[in-house]
PDB file of N, CA and C in Angstrom:
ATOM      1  N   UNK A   1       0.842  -1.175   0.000  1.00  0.00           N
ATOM      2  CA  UNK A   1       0.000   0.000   0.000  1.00  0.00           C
ATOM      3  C   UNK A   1       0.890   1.241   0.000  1.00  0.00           C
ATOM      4  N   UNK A   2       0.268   2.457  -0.600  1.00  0.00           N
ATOM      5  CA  UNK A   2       0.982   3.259  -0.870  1.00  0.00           C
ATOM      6  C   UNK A   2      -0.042   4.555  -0.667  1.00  0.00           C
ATOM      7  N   UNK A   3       0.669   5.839   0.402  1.00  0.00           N
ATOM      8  CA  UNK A   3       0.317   6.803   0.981  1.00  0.00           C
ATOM      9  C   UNK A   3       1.007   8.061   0.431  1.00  0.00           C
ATOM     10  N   UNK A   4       1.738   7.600  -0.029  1.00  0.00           N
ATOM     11  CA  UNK A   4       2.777   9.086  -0.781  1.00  0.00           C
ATOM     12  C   UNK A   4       2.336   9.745  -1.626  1.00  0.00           C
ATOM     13  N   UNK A   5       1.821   9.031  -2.906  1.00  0.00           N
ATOM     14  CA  UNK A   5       1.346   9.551  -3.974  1.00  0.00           C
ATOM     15  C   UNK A   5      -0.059   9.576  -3.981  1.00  0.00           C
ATOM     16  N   UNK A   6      -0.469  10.514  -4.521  1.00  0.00           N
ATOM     17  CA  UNK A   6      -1.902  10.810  -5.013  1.00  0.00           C
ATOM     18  C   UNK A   6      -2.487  11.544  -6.358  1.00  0.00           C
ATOM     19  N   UNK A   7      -3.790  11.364  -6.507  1.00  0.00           N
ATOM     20  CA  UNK A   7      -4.638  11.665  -7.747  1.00  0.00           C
ATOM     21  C   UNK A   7      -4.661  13.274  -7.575  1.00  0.00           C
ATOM     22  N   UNK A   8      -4.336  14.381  -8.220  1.00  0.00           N
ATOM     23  CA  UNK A   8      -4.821  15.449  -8.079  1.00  0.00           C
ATOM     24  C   UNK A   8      -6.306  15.816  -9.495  1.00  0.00           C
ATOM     25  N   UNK A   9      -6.950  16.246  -9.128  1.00  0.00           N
ATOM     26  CA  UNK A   9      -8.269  16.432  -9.965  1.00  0.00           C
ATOM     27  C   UNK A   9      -8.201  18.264  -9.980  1.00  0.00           C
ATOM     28  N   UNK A  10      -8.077  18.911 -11.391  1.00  0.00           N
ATOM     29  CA  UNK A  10      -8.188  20.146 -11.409  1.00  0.00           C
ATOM     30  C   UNK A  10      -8.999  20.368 -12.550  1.00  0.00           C
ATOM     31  N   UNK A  11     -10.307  21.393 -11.986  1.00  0.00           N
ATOM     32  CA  UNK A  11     -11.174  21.652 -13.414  1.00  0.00           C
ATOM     33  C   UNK A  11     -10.844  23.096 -13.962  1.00  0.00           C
ATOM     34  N   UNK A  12     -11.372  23.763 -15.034  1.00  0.00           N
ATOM     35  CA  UNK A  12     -11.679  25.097 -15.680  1.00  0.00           C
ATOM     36  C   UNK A  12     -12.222  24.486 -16.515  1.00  0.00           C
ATOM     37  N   UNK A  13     -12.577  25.966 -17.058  1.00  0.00           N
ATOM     38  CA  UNK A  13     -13.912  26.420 -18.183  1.00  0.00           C
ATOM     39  C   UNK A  13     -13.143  26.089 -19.284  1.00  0.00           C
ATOM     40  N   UNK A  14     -11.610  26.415 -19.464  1.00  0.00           N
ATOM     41  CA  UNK A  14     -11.045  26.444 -20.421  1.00  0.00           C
ATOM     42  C   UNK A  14     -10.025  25.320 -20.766  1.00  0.00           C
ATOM     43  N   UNK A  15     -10.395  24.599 -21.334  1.00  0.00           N
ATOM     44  CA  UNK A  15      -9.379  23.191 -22.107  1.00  0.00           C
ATOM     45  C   UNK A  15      -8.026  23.977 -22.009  1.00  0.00           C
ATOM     46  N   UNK A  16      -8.058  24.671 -23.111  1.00  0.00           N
ATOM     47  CA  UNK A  16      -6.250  24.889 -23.647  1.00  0.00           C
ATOM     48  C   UNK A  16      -5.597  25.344 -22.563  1.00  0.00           C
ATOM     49  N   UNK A  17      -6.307  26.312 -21.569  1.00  0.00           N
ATOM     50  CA  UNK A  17      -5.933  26.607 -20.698  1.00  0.00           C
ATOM     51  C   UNK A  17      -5.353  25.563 -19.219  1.00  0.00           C
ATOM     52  N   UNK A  18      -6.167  24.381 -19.615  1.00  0.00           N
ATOM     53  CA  UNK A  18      -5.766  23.731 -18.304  1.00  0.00           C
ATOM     54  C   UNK A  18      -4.941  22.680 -19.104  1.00  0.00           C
ATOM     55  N   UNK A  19      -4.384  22.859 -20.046  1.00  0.00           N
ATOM     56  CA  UNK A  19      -3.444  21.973 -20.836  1.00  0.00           C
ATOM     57  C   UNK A  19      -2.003  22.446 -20.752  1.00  0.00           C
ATOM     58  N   UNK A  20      -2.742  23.831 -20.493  1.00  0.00           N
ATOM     59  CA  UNK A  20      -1.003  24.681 -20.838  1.00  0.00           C
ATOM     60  C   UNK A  20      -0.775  24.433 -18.928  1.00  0.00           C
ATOM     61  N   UNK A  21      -1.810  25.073 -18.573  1.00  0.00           N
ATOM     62  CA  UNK A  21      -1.331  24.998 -16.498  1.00  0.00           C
ATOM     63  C   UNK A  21      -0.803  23.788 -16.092  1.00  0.00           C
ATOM     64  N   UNK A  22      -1.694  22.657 -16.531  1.00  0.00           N
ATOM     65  CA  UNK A  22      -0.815  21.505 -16.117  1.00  0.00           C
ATOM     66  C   UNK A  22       0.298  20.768 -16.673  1.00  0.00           C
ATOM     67  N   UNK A  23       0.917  21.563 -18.035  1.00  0.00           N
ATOM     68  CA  UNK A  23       1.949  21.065 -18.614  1.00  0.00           C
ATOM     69  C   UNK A  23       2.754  21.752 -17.999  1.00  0.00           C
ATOM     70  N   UNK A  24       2.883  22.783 -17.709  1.00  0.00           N
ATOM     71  CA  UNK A  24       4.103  23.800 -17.143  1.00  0.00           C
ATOM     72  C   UNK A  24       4.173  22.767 -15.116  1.00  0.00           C
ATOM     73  N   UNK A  25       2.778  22.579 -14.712  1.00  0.00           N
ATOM     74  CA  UNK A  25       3.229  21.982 -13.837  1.00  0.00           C
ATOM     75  C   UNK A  25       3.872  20.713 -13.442  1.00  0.00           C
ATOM     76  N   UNK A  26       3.901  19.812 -14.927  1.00  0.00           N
ATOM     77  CA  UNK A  26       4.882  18.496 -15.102  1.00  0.00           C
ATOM     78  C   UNK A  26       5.900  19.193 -15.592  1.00  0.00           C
ATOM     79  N   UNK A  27       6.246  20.091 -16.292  1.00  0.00           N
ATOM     80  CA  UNK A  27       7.984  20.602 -16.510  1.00  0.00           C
ATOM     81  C   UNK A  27       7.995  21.251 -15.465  1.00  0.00           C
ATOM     82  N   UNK A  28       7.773  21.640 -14.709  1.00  0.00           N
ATOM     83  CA  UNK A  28       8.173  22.408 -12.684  1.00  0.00           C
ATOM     84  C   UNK A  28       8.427  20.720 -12.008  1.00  0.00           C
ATOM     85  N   UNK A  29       8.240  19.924 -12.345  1.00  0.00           N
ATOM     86  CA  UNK A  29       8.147  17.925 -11.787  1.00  0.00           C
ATOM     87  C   UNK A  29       7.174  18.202 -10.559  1.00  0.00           C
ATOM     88  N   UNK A  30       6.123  19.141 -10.750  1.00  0.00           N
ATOM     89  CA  UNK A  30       5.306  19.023  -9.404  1.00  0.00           C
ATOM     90  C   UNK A  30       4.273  17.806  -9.894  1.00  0.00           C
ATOM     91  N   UNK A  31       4.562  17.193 -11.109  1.00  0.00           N
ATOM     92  CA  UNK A  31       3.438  15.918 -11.643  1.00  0.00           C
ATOM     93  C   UNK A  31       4.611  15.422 -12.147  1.00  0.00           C
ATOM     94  N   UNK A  32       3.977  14.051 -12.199  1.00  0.00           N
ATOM     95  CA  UNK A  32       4.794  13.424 -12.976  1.00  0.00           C
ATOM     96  C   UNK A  32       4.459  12.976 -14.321  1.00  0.00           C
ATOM     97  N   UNK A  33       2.582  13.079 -14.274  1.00  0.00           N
ATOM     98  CA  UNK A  33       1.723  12.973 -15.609  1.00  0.00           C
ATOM     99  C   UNK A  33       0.646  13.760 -15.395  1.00  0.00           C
ATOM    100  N   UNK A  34      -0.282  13.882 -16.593  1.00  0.00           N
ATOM    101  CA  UNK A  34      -1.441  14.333 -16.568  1.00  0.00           C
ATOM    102  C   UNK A  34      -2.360  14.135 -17.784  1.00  0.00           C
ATOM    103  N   UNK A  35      -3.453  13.742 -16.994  1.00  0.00           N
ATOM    104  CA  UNK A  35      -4.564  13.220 -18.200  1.00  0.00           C
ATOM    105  C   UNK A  35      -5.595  14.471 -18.261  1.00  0.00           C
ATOM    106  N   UNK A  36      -5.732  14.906 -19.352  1.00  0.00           N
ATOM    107  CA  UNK A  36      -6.528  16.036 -19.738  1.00  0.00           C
ATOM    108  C   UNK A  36      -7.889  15.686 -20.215  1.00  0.00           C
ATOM    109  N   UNK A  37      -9.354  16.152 -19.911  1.00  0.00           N
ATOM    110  CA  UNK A  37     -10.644  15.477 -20.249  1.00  0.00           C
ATOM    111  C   UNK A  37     -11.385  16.442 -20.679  1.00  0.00           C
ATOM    112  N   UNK A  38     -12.065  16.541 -22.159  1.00  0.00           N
ATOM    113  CA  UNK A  38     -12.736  17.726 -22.413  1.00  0.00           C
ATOM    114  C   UNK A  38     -13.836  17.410 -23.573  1.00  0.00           C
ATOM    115  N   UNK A  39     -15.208  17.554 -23.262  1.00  0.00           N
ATOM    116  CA  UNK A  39     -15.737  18.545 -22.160  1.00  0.00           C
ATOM    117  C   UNK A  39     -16.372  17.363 -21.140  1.00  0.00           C
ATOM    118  N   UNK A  40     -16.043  17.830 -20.506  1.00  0.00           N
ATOM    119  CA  UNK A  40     -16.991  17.165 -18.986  1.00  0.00           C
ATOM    120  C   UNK A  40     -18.424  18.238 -18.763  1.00  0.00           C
ATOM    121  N   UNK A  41     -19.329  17.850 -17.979  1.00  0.00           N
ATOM    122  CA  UNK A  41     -20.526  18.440 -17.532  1.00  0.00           C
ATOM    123  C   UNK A  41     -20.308  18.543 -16.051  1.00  0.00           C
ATOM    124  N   UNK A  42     -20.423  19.900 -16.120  1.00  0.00           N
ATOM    125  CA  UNK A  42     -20.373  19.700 -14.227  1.00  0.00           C
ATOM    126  C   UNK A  42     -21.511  21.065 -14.227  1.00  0.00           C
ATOM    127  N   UNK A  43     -22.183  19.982 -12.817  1.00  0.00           N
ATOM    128  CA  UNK A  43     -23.559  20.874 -12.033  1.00  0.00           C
ATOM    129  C   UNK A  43     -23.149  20.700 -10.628  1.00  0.00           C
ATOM    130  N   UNK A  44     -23.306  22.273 -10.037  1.00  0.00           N
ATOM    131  CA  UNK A  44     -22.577  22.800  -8.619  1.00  0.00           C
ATOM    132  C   UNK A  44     -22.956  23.595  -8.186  1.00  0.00           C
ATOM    133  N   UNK A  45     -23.547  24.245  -6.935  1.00  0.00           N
ATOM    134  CA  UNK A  45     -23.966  25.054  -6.449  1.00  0.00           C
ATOM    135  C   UNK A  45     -22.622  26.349  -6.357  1.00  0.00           C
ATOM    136  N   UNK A  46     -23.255  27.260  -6.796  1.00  0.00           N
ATOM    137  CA  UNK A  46     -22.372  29.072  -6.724  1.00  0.00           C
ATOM    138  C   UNK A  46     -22.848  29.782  -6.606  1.00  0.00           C
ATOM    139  N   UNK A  47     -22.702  31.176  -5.986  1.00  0.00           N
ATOM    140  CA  UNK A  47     -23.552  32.387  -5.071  1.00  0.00           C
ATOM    141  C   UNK A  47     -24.844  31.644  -5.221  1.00  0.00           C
ATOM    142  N   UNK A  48     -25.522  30.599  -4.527  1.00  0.00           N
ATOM    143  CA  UNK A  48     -26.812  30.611  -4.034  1.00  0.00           C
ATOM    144  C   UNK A  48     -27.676  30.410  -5.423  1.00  0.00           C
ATOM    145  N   UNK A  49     -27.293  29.665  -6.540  1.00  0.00           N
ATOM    146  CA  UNK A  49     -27.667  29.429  -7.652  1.00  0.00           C
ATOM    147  C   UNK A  49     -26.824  27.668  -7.937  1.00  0.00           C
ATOM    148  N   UNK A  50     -27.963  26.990  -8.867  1.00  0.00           N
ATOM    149  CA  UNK A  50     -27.361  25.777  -9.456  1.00  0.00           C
ATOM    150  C   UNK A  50     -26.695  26.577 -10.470  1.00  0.00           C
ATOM    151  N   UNK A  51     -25.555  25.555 -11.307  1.00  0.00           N
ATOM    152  CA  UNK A  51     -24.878  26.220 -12.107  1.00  0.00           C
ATOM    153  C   UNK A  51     -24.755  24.692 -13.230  1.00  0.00           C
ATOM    154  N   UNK A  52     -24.806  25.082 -14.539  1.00  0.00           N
ATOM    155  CA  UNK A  52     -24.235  23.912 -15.226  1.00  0.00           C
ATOM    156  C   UNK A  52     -23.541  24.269 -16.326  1.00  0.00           C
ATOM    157  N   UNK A  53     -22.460  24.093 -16.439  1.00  0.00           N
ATOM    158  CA  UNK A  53     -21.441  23.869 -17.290  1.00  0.00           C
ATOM    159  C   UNK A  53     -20.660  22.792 -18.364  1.00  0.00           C
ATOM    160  N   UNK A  54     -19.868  23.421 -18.937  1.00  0.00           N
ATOM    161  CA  UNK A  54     -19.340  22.696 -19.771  1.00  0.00           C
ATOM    162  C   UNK A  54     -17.324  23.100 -18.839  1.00  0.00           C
ATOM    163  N   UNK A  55     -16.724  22.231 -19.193  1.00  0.00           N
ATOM    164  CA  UNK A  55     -15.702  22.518 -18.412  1.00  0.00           C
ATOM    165  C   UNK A  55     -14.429  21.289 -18.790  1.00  0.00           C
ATOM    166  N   UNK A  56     -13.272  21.903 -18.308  1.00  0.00           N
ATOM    167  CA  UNK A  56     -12.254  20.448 -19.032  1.00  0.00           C
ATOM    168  C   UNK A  56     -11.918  20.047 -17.356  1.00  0.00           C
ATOM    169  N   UNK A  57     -11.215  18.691 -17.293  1.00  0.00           N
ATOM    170  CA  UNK A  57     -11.374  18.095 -16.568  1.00  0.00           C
ATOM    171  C   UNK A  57      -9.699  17.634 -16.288  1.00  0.00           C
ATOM    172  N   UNK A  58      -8.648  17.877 -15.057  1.00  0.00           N
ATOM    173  CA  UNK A  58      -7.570  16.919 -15.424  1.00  0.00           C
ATOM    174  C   UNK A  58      -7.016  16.545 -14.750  1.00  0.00           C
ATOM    175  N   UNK A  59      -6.310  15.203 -14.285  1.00  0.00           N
ATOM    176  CA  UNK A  59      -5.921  14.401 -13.533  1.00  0.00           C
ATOM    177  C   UNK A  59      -4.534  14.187 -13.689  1.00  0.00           C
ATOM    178  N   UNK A  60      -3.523  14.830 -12.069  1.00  0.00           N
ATOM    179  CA  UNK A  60      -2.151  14.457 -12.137  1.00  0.00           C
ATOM    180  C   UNK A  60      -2.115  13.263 -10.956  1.00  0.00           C
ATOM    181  N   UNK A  61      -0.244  12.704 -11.416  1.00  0.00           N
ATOM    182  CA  UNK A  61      -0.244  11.852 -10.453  1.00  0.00           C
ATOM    183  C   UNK A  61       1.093  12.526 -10.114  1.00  0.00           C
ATOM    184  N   UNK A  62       0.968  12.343  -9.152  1.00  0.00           N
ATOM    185  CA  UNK A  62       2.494  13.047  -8.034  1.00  0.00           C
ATOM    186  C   UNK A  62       1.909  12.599  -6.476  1.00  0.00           C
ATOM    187  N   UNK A  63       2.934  13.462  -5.740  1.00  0.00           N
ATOM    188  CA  UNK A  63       3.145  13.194  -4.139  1.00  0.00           C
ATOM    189  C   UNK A  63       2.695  14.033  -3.532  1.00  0.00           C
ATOM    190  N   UNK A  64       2.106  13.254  -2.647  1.00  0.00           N
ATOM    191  CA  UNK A  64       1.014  14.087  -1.582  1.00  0.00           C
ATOM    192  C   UNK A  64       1.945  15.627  -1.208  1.00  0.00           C
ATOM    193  N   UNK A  65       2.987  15.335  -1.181  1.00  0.00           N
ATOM    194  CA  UNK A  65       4.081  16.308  -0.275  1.00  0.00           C
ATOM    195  C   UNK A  65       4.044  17.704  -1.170  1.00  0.00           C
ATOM    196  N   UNK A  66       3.537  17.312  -2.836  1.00  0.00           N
ATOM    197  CA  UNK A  66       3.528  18.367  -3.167  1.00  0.00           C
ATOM    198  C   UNK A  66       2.307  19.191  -3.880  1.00  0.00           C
ATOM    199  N   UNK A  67       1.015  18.554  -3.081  1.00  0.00           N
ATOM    200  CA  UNK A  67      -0.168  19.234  -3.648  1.00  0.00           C
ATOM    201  C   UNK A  67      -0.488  20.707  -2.464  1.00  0.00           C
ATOM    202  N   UNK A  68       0.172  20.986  -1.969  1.00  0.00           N
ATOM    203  CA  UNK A  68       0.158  22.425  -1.117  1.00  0.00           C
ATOM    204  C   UNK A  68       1.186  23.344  -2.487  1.00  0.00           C
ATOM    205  N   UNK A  69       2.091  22.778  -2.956  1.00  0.00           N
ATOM    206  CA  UNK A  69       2.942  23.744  -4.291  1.00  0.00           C
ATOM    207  C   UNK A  69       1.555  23.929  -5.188  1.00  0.00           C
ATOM    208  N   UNK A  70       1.317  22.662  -5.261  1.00  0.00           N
ATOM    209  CA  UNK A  70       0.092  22.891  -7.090  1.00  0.00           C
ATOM    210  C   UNK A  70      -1.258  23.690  -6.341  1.00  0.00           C
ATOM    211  N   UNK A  71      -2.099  23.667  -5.024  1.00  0.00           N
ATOM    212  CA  UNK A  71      -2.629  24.515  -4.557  1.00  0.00           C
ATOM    213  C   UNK A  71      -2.347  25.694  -5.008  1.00  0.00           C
ATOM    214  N   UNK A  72      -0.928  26.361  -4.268  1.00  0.00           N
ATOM    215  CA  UNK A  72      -0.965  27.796  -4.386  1.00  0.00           C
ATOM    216  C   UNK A  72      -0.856  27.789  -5.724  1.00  0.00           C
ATOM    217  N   UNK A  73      -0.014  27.504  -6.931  1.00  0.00           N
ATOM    218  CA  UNK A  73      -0.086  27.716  -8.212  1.00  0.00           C
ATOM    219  C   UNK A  73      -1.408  27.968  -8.920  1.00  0.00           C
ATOM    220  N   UNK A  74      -2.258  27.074  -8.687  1.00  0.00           N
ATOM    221  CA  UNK A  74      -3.822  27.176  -8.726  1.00  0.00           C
ATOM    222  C   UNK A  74      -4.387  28.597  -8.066  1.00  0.00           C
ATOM    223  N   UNK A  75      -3.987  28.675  -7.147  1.00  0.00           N
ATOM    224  CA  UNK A  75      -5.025  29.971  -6.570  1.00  0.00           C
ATOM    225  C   UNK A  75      -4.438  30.882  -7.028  1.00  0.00           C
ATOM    226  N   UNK A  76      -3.095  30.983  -7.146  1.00  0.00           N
ATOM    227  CA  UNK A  76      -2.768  31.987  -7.870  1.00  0.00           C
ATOM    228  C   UNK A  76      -3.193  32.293  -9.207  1.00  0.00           C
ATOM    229  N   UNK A  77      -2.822  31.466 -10.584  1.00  0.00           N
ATOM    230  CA  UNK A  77      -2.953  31.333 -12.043  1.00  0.00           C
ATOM    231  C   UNK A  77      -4.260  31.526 -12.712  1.00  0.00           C
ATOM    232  N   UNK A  78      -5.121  30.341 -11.515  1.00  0.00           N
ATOM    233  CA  UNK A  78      -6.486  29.832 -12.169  1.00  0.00           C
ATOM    234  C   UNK A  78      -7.314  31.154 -12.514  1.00  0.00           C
ATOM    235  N   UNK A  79      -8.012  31.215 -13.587  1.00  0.00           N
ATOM    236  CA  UNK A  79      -8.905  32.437 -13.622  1.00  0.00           C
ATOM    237  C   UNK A  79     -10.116  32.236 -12.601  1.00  0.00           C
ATOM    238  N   UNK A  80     -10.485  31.000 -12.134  1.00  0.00           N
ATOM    239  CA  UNK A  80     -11.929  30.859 -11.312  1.00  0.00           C
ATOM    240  C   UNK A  80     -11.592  31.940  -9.834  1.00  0.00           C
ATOM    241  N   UNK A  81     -12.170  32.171  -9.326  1.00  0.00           N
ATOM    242  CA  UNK A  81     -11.680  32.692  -7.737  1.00  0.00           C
ATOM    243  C   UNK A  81     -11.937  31.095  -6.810  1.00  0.00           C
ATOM    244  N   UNK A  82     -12.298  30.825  -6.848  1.00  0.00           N
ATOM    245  CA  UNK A  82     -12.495  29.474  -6.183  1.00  0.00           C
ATOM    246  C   UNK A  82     -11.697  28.453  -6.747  1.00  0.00           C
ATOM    247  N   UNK A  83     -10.647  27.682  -7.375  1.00  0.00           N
ATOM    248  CA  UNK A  83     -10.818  27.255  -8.731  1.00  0.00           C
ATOM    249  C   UNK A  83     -10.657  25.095  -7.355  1.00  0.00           C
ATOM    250  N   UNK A  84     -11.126  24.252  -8.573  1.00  0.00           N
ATOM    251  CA  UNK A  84     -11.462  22.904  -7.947  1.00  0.00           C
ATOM    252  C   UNK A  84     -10.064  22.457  -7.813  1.00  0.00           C
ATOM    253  N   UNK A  85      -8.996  22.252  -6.851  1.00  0.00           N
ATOM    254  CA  UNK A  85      -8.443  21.259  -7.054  1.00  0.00           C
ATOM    255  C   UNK A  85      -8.303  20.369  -5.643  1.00  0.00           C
ATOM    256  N   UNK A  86      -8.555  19.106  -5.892  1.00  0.00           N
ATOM    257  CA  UNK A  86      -8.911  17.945  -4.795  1.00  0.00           C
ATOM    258  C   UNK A  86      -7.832  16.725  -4.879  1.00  0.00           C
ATOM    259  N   UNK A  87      -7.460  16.020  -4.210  1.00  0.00           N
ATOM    260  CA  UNK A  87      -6.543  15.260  -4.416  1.00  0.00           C
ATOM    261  C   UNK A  87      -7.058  13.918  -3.677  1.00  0.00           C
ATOM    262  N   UNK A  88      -6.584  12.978  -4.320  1.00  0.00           N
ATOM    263  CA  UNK A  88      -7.572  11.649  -3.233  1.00  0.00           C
ATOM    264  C   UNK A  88      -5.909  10.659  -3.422  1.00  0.00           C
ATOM    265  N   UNK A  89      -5.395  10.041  -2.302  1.00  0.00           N
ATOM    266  CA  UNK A  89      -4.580   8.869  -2.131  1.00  0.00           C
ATOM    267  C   UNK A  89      -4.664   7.419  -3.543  1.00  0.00           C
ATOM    268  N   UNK A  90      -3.562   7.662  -3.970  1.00  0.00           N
ATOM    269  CA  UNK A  90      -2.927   6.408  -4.644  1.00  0.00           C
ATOM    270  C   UNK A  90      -2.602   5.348  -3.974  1.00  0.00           C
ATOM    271  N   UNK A  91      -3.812   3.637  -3.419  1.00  0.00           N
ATOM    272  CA  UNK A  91      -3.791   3.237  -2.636  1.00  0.00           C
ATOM    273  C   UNK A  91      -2.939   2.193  -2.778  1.00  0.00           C
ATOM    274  N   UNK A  92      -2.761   1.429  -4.631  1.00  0.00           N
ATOM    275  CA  UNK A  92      -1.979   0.850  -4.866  1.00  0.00           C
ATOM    276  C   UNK A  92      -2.269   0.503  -6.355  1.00  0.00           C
ATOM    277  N   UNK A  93      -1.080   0.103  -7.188  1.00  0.00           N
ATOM    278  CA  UNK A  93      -1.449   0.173  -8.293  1.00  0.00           C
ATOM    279  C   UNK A  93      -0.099  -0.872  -9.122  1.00  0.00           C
ATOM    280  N   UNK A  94       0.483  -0.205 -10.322  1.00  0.00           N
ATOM    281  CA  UNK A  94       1.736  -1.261 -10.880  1.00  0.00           C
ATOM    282  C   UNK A  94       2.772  -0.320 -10.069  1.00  0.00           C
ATOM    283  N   UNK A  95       3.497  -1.271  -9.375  1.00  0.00           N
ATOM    284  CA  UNK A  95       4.874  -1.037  -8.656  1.00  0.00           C
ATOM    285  C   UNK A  95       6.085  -0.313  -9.451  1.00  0.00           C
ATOM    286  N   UNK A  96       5.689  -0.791 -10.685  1.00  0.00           N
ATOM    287  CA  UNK A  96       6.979   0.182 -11.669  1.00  0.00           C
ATOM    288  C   UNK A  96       6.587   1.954 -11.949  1.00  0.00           C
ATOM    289  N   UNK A  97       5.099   2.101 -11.860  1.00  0.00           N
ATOM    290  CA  UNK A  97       4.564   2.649 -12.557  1.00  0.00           C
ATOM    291  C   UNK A  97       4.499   4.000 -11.048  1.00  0.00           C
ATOM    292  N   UNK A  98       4.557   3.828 -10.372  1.00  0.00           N
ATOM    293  CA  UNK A  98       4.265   4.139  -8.833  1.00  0.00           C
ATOM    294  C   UNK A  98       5.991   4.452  -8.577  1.00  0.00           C
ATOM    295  N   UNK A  99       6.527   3.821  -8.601  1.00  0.00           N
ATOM    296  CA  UNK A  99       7.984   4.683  -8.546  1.00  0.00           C
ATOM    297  C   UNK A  99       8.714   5.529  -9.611  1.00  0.00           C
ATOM    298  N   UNK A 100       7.786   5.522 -10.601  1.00  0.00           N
ATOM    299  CA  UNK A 100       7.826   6.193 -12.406  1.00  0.00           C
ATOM    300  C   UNK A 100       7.703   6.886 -11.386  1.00  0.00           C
ATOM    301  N   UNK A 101       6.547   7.686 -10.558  1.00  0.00           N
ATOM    302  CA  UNK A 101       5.652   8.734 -10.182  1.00  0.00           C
ATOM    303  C   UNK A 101       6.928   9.219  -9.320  1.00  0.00           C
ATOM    304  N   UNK A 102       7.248   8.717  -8.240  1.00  0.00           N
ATOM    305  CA  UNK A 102       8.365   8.840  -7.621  1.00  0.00           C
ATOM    306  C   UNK A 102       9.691   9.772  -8.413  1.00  0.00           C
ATOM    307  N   UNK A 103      10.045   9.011  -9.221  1.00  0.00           N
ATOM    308  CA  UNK A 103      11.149   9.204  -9.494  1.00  0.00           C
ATOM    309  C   UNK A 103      11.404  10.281 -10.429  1.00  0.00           C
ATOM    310  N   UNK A 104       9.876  10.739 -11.205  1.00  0.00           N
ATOM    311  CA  UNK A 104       9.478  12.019 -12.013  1.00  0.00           C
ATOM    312  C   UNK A 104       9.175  12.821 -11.180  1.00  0.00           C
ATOM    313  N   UNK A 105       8.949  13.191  -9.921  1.00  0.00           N
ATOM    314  CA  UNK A 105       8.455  14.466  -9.138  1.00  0.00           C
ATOM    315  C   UNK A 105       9.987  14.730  -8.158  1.00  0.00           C
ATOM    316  N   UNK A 106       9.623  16.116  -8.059  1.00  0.00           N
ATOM    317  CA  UNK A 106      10.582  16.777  -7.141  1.00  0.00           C
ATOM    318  C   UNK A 106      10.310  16.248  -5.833  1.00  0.00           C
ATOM    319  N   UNK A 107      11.151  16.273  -5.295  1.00  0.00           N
ATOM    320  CA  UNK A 107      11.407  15.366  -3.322  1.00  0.00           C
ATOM    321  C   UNK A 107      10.202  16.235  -2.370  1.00  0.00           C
ATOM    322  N   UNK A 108      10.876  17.805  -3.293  1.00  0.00           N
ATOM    323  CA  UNK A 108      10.353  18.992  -2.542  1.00  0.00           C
ATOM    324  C   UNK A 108       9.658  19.696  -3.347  1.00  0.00           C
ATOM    325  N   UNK A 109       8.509  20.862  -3.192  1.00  0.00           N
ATOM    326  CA  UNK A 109       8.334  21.838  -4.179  1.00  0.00           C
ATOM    327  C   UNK A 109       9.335  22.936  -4.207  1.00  0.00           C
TER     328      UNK A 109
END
């Protein structure tokens, strides 16, 4: 089992945009990959209104140690003021593939 690494999930409105944010954040090695998804549908409550959208969708894998770096990068960059990013534990998976992740991310941010 494995506690180090995790799924980070980051949305926007804008595809190219979250293609370019999360490519610059695998050349920074704060990822070690990222799967880009577009368009997703997302329905969410905002100022006191349902909301439904169209939106891109994208999934890194890196180390828990460094989703407080990709946070602030996010709050900083993202155009949303709120913008989604959530991270859930990599519980276990291919052993080669899991120290790939390792061995592509920075120790530190």
């Amino acid at each position: 089992m494995t506690s180090d690494l995790c799924e980070v999930v980051i949305t926007a409105a804008d595809a190219e945009w979250l293609t370019r944010f999360t490519g610059r954040l695998v050349a920074d090695r704060l990822a070690a990959a990222v799967h880009n998804l577009a368009p997703i549908s997302s329905t969410y409550w905002w100022e006191g209104e349902v909301q439904e959208r169209h939106e891109a969708r994208a999934m890194l894998h890196t180390r828990v140690t460094l989703v407080p770096a990709i946070v602030e990068r996010a709050n900083r960059d993202h155009p949303y003021r709120v913008p989604c990013v959530v991270a859930t534990p990599l519980i276990t998976g291919n052993p080669e593939y899991l120290d790939w992740i390792r061995a592509e991310t920075a120790d530190t941010p």
